[in-house]
C-alpha atoms as a PDB file:
ATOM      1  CA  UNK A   1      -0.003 138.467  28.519  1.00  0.00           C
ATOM      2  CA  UNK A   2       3.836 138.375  29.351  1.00  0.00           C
ATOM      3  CA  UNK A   3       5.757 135.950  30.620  1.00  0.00           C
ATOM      4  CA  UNK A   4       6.057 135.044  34.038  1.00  0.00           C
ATOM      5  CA  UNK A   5       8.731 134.568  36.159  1.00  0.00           C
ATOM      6  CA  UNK A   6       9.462 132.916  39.415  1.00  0.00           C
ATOM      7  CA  UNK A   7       9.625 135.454  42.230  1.00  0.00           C
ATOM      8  CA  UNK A   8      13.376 135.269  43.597  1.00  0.00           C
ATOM      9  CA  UNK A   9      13.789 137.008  46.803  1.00  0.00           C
ATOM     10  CA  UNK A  10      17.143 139.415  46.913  1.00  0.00           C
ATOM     11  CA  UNK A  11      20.075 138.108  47.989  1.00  0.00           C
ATOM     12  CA  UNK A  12      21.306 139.849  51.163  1.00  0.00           C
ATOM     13  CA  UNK A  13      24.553 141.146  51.184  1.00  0.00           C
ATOM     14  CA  UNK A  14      27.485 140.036  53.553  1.00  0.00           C
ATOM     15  CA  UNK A  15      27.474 142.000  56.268  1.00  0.00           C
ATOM     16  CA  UNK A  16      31.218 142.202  56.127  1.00  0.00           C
ATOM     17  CA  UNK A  17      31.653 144.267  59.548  1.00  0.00           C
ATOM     18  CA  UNK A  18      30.389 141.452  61.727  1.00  0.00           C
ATOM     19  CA  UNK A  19      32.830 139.183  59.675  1.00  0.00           C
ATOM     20  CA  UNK A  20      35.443 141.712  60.397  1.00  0.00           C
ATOM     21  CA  UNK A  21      34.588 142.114  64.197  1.00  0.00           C
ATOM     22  CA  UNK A  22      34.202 138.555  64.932  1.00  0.00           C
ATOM     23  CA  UNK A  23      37.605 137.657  63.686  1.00  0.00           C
ATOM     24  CA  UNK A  24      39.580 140.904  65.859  1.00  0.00           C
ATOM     25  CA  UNK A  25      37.590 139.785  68.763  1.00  0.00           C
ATOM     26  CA  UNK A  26      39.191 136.126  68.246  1.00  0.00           C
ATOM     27  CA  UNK A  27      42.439 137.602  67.111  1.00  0.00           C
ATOM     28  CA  UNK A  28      42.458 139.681  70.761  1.00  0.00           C
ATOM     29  CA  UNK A  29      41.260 136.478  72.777  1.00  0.00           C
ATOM     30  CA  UNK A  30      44.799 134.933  70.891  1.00  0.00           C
ATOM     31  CA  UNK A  31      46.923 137.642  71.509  1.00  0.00           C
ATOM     32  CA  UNK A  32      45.700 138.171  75.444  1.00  0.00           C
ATOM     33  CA  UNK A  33      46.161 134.468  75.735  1.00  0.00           C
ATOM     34  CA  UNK A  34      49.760 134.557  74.768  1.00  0.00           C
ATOM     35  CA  UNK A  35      50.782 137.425  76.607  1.00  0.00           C
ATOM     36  CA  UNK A  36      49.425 136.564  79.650  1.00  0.00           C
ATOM     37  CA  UNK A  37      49.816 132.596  80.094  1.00  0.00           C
ATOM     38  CA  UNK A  38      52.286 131.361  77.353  1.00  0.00           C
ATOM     39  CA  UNK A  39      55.273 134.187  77.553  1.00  0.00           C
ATOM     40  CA  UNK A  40      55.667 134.430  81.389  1.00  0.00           C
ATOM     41  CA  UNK A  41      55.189 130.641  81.260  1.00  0.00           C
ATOM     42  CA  UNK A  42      58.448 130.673  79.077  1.00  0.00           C
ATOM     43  CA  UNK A  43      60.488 133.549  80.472  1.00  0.00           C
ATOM     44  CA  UNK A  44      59.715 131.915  83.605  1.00  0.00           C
ATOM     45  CA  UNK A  45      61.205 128.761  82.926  1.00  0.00           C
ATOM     46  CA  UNK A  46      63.858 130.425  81.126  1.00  0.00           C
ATOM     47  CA  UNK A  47      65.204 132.601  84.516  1.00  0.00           C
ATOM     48  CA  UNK A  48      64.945 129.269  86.503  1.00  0.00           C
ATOM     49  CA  UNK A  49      67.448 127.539  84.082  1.00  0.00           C
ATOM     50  CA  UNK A  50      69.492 130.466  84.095  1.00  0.00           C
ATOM     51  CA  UNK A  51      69.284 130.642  87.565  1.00  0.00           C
ATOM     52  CA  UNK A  52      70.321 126.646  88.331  1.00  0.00           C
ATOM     53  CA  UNK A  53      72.922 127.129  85.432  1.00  0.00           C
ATOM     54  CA  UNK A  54      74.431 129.522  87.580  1.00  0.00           C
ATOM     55  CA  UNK A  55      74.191 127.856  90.651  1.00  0.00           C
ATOM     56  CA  UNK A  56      75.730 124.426  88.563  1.00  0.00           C
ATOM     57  CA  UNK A  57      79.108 126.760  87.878  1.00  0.00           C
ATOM     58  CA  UNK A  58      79.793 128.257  90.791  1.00  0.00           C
ATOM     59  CA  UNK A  59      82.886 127.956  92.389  1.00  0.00           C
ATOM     60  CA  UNK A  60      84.674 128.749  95.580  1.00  0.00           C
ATOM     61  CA  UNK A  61      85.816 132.496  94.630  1.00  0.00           C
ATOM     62  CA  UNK A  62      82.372 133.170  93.409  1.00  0.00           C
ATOM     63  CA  UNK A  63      80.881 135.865  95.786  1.00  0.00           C
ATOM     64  CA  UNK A  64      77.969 137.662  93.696  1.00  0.00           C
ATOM     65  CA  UNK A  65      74.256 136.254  94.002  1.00  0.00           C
ATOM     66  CA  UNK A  66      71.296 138.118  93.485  1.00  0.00           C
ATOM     67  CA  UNK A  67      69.592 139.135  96.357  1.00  0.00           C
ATOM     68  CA  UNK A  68      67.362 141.577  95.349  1.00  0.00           C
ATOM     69  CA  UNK A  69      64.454 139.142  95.088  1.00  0.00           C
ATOM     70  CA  UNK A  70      63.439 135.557  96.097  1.00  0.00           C
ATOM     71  CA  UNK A  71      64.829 133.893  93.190  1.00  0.00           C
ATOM     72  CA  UNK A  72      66.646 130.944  94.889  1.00  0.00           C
ATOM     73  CA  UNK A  73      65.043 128.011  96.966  1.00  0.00           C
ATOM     74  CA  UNK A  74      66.805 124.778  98.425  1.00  0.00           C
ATOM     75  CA  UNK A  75      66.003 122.747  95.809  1.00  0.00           C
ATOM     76  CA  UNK A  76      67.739 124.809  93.125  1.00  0.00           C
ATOM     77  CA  UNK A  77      71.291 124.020  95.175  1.00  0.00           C
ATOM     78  CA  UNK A  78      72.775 120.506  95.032  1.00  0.00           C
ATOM     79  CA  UNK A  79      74.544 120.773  98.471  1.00  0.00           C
ATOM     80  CA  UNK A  80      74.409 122.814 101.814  1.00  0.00           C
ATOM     81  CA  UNK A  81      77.350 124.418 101.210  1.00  0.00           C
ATOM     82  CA  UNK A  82      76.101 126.257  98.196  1.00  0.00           C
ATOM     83  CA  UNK A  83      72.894 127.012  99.315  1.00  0.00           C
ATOM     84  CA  UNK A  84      74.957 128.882 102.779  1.00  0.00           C
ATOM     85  CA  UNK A  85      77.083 131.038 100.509  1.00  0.00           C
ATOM     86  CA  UNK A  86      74.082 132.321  99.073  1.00  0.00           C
ATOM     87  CA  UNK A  87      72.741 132.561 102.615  1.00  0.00           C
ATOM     88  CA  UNK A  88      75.825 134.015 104.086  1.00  0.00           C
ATOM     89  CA  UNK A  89      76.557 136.473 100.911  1.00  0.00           C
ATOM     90  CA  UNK A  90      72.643 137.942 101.129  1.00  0.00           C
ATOM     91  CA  UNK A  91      73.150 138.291 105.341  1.00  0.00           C
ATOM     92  CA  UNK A  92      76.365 140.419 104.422  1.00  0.00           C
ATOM     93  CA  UNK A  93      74.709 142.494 101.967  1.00  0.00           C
ATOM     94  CA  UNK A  94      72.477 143.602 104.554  1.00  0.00           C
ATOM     95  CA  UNK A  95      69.325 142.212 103.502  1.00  0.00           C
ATOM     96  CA  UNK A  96      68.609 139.533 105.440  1.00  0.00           C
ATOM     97  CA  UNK A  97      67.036 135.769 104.269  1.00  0.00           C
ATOM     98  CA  UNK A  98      65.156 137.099 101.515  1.00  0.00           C
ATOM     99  CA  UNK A  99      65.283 133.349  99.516  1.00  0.00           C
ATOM    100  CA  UNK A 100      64.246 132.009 102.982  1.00  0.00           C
ATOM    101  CA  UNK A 101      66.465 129.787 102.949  1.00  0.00           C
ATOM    102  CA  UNK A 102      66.452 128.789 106.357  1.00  0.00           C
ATOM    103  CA  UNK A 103      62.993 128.237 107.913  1.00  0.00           C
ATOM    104  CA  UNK A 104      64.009 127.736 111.415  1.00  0.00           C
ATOM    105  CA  UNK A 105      66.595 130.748 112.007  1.00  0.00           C
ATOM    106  CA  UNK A 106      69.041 129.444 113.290  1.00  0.00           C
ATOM    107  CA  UNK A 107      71.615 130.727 110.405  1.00  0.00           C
ATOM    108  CA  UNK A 108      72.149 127.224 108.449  1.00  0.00           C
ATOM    109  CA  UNK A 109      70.415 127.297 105.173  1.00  0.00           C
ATOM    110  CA  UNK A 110      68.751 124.238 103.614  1.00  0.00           C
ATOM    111  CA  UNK A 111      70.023 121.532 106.193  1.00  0.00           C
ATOM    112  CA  UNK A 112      68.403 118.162 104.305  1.00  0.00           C
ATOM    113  CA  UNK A 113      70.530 119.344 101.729  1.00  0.00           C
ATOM    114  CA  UNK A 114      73.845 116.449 101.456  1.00  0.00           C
END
């Protein structure tokens, strides 16, 4: 009679394509997360130094502020008298309040400001 042996089932082979997917489906969760919360996070913060940097050097022959978009608010200016150039510049350029800088109307921008 011959010898017998102790059944041993096959081993199954990695399925390396599920190993495969499930690591580009966490590779695109990482990548979506960083485009869409941690960059604008940073280039966000980034414009809004730039922008109070340029606020902090202005002086009284400056005359160019961007008003193509609401980039400036009250708190970005450390007096009144800054934040009404910007004001007065964006009224002359014929757009109007578009940092709404002054809520009420009546032409002076951020008035708690010193």
């Amino acid at each position: 009679m011959p010898p017998s042996y102790p059944y041993t089932p096959e081993e199954s082979p990695v399925n390396w394509w599920t190993i495969i997917l499930i690591f580009a489906g966490i590779l695109i969760i990482v990548v979506f997360v960083t485009i869409f919360f941690i960059i604008p996070d940073y280039v966000r913060g980034y414009l809004n130094n730039k922008t109070q940097e340029r606020i902090n050097n202005l002086s009284g022959n400056v005359v160019a502020y961007g008003c193509s978009s609401d980039i400036y608010n009250c708190n970005n200016f450390s007096t009144q008298a800054h934040a009404q150039d910007v004001f007065n510049w964006c009224i002359g350029q014929g757009v109007g309040d578009i940092h709404q800088l002054d809520k009420d109307g009546n032409g002076k921008a951020c008035e708690l400001l010193p």
